[in-house]
N, C-alpha and C. Protein backbone atom coordinates (compact mmCIF):
# COMPACT_ATOMS: atom_id res chain seq x y z
N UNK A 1 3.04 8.79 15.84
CA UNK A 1 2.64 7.53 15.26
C UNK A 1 2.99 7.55 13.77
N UNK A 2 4.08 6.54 13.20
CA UNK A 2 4.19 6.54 11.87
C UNK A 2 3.10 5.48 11.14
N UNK A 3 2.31 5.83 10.33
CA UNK A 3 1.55 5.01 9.62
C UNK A 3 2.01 4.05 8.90
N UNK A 4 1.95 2.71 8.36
CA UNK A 4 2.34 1.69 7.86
C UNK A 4 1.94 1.66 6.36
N UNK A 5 0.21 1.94 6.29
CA UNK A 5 -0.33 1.46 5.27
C UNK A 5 -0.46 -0.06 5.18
N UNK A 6 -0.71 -0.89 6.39
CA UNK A 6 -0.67 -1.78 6.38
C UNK A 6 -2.33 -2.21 7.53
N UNK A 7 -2.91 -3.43 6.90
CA UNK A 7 -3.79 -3.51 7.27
C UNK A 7 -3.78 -5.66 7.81
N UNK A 8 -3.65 -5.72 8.93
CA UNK A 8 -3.43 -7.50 8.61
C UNK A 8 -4.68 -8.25 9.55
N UNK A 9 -5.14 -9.30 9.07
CA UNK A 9 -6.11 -10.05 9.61
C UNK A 9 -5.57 -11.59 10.37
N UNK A 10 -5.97 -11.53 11.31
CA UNK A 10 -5.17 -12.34 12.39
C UNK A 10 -6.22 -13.53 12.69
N UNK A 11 -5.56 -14.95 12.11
CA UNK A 11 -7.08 -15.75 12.95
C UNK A 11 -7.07 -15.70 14.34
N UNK A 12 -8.65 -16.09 15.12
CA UNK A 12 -8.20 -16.01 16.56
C UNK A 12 -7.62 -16.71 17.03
N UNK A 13 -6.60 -16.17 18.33
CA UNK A 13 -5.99 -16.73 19.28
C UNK A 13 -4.79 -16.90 18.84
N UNK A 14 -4.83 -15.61 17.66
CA UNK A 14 -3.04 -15.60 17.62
C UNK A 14 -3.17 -13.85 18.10
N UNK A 15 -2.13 -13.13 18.19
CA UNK A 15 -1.62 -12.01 18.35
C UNK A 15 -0.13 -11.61 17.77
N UNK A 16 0.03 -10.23 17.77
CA UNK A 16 1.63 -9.72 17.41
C UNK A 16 2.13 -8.75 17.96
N UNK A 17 3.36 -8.38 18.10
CA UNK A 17 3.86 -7.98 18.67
C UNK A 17 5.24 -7.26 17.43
N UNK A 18 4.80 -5.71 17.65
CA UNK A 18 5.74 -4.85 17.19
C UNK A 18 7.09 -4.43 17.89
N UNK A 19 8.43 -4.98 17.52
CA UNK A 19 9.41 -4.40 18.34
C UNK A 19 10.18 -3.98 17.14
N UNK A 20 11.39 -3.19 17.68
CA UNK A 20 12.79 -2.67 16.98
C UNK A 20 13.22 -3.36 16.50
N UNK A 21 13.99 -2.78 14.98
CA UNK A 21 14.94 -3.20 14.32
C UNK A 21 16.14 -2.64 15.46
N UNK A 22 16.98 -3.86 15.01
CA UNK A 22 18.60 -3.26 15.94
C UNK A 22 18.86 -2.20 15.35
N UNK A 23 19.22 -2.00 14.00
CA UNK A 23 19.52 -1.28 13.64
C UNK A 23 18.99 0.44 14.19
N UNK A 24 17.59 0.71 14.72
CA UNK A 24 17.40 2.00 15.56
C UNK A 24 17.90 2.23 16.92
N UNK A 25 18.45 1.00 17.12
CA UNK A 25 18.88 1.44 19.08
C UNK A 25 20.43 2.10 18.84
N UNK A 26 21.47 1.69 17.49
CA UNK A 26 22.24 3.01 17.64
C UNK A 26 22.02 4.04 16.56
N UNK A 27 20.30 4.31 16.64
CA UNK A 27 19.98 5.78 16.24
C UNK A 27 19.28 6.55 17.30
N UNK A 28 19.14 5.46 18.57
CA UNK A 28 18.73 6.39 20.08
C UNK A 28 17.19 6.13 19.72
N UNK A 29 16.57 5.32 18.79
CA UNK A 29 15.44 5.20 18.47
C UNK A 29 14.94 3.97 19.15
N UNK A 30 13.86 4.25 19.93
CA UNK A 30 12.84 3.04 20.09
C UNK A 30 11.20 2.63 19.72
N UNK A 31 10.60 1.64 19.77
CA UNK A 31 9.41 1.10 18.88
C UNK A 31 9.04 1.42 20.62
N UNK A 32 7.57 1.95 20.74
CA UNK A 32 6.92 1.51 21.99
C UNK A 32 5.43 0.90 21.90
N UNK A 33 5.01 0.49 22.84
CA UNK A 33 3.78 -0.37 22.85
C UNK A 33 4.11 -1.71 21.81
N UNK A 34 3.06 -1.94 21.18
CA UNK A 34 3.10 -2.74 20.10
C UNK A 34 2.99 -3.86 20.20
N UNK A 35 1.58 -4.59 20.81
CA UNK A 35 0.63 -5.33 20.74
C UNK A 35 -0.26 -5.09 19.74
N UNK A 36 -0.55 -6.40 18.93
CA UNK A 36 -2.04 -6.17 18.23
C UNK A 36 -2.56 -7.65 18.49
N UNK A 37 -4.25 -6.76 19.03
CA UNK A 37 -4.57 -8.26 19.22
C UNK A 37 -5.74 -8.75 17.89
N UNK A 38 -5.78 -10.21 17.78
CA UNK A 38 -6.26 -10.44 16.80
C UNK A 38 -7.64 -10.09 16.00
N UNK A 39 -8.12 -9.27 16.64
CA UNK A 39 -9.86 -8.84 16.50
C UNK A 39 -9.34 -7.16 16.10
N UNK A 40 -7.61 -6.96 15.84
CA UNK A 40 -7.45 -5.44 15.48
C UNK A 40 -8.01 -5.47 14.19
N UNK A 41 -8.75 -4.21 13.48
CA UNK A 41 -9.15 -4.40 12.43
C UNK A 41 -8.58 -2.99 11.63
N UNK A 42 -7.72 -2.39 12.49
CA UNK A 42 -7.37 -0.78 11.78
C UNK A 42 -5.97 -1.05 10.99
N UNK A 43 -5.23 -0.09 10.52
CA UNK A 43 -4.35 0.09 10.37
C UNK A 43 -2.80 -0.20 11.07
N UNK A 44 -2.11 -0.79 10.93
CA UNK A 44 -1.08 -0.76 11.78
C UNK A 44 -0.01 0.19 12.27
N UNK A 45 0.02 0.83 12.94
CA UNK A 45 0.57 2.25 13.35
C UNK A 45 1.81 1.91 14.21
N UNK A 46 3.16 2.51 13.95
CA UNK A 46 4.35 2.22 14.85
C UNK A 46 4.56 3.51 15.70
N UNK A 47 4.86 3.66 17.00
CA UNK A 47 5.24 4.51 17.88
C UNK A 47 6.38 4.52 17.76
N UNK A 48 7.49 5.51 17.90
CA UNK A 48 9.01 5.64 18.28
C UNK A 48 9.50 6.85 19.26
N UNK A 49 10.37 6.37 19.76
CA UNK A 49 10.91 7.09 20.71
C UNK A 49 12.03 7.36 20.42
N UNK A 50 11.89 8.73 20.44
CA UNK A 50 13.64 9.30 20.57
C UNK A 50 14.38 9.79 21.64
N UNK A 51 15.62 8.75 21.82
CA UNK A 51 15.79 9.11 23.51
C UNK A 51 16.93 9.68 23.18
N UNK A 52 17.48 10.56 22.07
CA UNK A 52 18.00 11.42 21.96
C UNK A 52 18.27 12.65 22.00
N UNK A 53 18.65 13.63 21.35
CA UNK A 53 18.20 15.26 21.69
C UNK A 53 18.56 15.48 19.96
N UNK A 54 18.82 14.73 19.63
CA UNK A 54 18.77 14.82 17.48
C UNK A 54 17.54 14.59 17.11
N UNK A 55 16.91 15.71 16.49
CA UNK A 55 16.21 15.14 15.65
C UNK A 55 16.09 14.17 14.54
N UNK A 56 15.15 12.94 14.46
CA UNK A 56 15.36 12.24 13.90
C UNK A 56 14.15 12.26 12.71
N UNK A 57 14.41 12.05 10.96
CA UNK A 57 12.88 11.85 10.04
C UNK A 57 13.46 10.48 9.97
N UNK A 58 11.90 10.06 9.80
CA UNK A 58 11.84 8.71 9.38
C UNK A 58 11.52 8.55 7.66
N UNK A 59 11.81 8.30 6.70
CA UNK A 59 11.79 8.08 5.87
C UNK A 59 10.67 7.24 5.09
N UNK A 60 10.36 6.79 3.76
CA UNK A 60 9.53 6.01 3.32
C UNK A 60 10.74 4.61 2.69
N UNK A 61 10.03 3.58 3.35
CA UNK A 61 11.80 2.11 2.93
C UNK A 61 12.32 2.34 4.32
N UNK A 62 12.27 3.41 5.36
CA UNK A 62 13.08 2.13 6.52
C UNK A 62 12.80 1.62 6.85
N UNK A 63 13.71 0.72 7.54
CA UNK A 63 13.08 -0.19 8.25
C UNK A 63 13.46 -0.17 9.83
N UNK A 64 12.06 0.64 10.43
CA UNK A 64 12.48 0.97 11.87
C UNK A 64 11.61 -0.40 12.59
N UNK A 65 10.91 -1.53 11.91
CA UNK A 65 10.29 -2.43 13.68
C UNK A 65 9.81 -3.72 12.57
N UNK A 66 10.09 -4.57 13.81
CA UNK A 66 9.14 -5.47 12.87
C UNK A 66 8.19 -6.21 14.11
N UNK A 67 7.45 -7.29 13.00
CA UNK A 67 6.43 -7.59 13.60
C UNK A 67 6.39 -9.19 13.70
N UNK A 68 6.30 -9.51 15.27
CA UNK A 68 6.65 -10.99 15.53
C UNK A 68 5.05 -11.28 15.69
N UNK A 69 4.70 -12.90 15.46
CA UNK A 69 3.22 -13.35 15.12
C UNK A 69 3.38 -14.66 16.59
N UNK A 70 2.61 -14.26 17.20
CA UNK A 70 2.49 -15.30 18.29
C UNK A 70 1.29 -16.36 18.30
N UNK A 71 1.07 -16.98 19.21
CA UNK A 71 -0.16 -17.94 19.42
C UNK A 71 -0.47 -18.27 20.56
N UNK A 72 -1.72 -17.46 21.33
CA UNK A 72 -2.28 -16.88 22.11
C UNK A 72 -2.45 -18.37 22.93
N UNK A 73 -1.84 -18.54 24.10
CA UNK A 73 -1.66 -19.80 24.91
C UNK A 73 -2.91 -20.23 25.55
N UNK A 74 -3.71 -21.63 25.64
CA UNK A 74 -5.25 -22.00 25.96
C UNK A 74 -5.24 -22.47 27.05
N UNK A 75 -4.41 -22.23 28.32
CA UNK A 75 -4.33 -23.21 29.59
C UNK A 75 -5.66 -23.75 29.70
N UNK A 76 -5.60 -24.81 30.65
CA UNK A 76 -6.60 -25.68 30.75
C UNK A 76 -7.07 -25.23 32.23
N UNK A 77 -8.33 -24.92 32.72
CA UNK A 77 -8.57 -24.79 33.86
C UNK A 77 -9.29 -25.59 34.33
């Protein structure tokens, strides 16, 4: 888990969703999980996968994922 240092407050009935920069799929790198739902109150933490056999460091300034902001759908029942 790489730490962010990032802390974000979500009104309800939205959510986000952490995926890859292109730029890591030709480093064999992938973002996994990466849901947050809006009542998250921790830190934002990125998972990666290396589906390589290179070791890979991640640095401080890359930019391995970003984070898309959705709006949690209200069907009518």
């Amino acid at each position: 888990m790489i730490d962010t240092g990032l802390k974000i407050l979500f009104p309800y009935g939205m959510y986000s969703q952490l995926i890859s920069q292109s730029s890591m799929a030709k480093k064999s790198l992938m973002v996994a999980g990466g849901i947050i739902n809006w009542d998250y109150r921790g830190e934002v933490k990125v998972m990666i996968h290396n589906l390589s056999q290179e070791p890979y460091e991640v640095k401080a300034k890359d930019k391995i994922a970003q984070l898309l902001v959705h709006q949690q759908p209200h069907p009518e029942v």
